[in-house]
Protein backbone atom coordinates (compact mmCIF):
# COMPACT_ATOMS: atom_id res chain seq x y z
CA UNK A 1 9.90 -7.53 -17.59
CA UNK A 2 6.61 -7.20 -15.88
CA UNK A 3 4.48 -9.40 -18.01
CA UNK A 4 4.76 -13.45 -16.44
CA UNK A 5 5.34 -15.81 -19.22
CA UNK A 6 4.59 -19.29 -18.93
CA UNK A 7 7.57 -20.69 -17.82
CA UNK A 8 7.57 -18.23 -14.98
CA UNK A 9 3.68 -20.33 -13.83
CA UNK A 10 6.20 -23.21 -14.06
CA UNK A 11 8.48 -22.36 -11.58
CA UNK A 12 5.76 -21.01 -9.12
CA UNK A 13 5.54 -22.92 -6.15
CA UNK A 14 3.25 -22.76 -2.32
CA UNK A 15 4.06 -19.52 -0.84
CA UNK A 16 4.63 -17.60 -3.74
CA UNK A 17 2.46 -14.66 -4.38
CA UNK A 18 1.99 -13.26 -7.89
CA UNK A 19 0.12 -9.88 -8.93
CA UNK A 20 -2.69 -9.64 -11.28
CA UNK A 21 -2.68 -5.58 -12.66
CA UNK A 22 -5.75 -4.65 -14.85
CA UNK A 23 -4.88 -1.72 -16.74
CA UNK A 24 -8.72 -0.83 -17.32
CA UNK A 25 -9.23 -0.01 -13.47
CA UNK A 26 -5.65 0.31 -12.26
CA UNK A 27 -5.80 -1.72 -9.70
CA UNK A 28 -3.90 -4.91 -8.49
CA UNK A 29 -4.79 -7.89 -7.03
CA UNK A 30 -2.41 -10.17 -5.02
CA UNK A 31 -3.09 -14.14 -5.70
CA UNK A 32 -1.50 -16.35 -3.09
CA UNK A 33 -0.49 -19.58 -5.17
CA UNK A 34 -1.25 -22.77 -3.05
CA UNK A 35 0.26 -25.39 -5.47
CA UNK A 36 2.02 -25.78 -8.98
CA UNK A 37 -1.42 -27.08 -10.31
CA UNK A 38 -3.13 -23.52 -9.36
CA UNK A 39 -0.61 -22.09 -11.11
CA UNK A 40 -1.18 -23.63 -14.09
CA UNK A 41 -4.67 -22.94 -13.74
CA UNK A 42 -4.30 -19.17 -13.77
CA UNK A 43 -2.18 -19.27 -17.24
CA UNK A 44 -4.77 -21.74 -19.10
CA UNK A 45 -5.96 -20.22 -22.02
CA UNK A 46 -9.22 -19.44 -22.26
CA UNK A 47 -9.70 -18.84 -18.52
CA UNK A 48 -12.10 -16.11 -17.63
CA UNK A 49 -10.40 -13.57 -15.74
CA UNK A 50 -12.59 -10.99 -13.53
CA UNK A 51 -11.73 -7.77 -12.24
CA UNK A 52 -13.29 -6.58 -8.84
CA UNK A 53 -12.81 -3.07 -9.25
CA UNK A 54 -13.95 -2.56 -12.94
CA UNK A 55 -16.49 -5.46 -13.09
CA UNK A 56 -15.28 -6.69 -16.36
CA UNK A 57 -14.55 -9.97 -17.16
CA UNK A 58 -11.31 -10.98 -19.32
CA UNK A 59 -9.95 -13.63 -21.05
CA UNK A 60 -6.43 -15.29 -21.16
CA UNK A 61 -4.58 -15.35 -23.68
CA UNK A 62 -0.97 -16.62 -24.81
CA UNK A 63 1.09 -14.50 -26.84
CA UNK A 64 4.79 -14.91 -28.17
CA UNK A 65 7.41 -11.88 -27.38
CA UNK A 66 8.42 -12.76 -31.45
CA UNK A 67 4.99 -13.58 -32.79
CA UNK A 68 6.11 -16.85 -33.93
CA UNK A 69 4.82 -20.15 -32.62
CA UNK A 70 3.82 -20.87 -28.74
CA UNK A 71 6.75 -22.17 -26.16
CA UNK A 72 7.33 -21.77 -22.39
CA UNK A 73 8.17 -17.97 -23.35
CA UNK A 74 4.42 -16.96 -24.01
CA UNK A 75 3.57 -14.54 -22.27
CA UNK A 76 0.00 -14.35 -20.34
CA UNK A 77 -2.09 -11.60 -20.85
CA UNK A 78 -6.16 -11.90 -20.65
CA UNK A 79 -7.61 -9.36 -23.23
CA UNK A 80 -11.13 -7.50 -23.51
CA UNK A 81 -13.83 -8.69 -25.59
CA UNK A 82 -12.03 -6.72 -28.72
CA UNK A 83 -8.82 -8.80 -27.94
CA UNK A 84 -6.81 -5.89 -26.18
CA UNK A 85 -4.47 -6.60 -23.55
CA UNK A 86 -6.36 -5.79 -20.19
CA UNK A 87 -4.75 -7.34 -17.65
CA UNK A 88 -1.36 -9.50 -16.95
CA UNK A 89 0.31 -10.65 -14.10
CA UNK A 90 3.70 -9.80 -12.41
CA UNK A 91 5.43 -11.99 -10.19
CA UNK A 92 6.42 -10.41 -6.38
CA UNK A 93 9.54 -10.41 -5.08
CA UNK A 94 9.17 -12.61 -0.95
């Protein structure tokens, strides 16, 4: 499942490395996570996402697999300005 929910941020730790793919430029960036509360950071909702490559800034959003209510399953996607899913990140394998 490519999309990181947020119980994946939880379990990130110093060391890890997680990708952030925008689907507007096809590119990926690879985020080196210092600490748990970085993590955290990069799953807040709201956060204002921006992608080198296509110069466009995105916003995070949490989203439920089942549409129903919002647990440590959400999944985190940042969306354009029309709410589309633009960008989400994947976790890499050390």
């Amino acid at each position: 499942e490519p999309a990181m929910t947020k119980a994946d941020f939880e379990t990130l730790k110093s060391g890890d490395k997680v990708a952030l793919v925008c689907k507007a430029s096809n590119s990926v960036t690879v985020i080196d996570i210092k600490d748990q509360k970085e993590a955290m950071e990069l799953c807040k909702s709201g956060k204002m996402l921006h992608c080198p490559l296509c110069k466009m800034d995105y916003k995070v959003t949490l989203g439920s697999p089942n549409g129903k209510g919002a647990g440590n399953q959400t999944t985190v996607v940042a969306v354009n300005e029309k709410g589309e899913p633009c960008m989400f990140f994947a976790k890499l394998s050390k």
